[in-house]
Protein backbone atom coordinates (compact mmCIF):
# COMPACT_ATOMS: atom_id res chain seq x y z
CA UNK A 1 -174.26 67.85 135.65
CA UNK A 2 -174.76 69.29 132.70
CA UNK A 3 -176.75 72.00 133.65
CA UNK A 4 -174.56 73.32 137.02
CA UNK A 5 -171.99 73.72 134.80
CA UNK A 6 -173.68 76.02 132.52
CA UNK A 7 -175.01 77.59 136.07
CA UNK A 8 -171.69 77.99 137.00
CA UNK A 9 -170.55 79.23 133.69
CA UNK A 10 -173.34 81.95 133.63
CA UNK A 11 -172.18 83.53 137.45
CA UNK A 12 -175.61 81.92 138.98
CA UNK A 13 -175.20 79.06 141.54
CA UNK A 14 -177.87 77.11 142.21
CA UNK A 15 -179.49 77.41 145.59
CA UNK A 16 -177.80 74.29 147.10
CA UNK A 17 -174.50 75.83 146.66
CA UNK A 18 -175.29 79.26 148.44
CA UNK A 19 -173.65 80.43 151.42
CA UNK A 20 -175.66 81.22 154.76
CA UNK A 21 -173.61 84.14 155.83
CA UNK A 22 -174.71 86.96 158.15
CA UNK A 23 -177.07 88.88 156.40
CA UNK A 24 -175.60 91.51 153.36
CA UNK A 25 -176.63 95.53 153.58
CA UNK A 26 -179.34 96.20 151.87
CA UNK A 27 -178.10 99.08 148.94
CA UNK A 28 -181.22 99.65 147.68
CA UNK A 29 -184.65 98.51 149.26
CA UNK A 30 -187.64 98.52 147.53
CA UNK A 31 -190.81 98.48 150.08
CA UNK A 32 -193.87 96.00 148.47
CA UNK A 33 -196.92 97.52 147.54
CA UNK A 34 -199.52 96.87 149.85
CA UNK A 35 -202.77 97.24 147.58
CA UNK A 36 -205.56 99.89 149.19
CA UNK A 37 -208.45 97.50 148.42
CA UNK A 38 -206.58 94.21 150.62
CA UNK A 39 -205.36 97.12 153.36
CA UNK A 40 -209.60 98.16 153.59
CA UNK A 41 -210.40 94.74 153.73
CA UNK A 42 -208.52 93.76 156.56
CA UNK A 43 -206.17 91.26 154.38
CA UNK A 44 -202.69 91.09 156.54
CA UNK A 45 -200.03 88.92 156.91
CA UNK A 46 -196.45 88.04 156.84
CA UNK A 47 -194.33 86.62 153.69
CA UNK A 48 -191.68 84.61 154.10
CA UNK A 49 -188.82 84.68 151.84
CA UNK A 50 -185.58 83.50 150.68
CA UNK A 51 -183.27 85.91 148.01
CA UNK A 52 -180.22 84.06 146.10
CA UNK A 53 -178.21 87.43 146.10
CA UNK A 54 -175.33 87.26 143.32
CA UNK A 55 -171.79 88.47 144.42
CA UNK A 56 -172.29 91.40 142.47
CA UNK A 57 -175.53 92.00 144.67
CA UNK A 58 -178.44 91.35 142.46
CA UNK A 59 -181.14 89.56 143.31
CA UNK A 60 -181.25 86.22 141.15
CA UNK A 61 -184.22 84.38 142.33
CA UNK A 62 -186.61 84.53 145.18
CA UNK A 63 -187.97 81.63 147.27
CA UNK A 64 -191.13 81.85 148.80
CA UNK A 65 -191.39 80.03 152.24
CA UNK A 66 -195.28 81.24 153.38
CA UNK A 67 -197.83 83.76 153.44
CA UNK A 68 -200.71 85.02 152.30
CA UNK A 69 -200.90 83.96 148.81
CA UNK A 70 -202.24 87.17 147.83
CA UNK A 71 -199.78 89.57 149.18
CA UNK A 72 -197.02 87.09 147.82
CA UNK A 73 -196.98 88.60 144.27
CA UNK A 74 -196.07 92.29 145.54
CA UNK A 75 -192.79 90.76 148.20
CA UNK A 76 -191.66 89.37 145.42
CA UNK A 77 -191.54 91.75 143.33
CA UNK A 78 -190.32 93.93 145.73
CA UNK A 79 -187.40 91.23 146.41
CA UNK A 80 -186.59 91.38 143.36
CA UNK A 81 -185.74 94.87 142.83
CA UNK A 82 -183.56 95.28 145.88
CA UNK A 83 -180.08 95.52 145.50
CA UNK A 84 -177.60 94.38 148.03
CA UNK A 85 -173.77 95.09 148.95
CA UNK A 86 -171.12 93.26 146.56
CA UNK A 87 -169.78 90.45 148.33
CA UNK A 88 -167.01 87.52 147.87
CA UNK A 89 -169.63 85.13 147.05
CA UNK A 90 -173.47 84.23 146.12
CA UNK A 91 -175.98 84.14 149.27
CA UNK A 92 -179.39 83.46 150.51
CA UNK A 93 -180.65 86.00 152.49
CA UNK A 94 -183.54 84.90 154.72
CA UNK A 95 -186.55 87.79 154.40
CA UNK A 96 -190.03 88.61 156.32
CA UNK A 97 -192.28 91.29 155.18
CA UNK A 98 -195.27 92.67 156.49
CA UNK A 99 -198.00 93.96 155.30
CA UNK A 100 -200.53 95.60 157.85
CA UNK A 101 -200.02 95.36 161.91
CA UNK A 102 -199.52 91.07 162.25
């Protein structure tokens, strides 16, 4: 209890308490790096994600769901850095990226 309360008093909600909304505009969109030597080698996928976007649109944490656990490093980084539209409340934004033609 303890600890949701100094969530709550610090302006991040826990992931339980997020809102499923239709998805926020993306402000700023930072595209993952997709490494030359994995792209040569044939090493594609999809990464499955989950942002916890504050109300002021910043990305607070990022869930990963699946993918290759070598491209996961780079989506979330890139997750990270995004920055989405302000909005009334905290939300989870549901994310795929993909690196190379899968």
């Amino acid at each position: 209890m303890l600890a949701l309360a100094l969530c709550l008093l610090g302006g991040f909600v826990p992931a339980l308490f997020a809102q499923k909304a239709k998805p926020r505009k993306i402000i700023s969109d930072v595209k993952p790096t997709y490494p030359a030597t994995l792209k040569s080698r044939g090493i594609e996928g999809k990464v499955h994600l989950t942002a916890i976007v504050l109300p002021n649109g910043t990305v607070a944490a990022v869930e990963v769901h699946g993918g290759n656990p070598i491209l996961v490093e780079n989506a979330v980084k890139a997750i990270k850095s995004r920055v989405y539209a302000p909005g009334p409340t905290q939300t989870e934004e549901d994310i795929i990226l993909n690196f190379g033609d899968k």
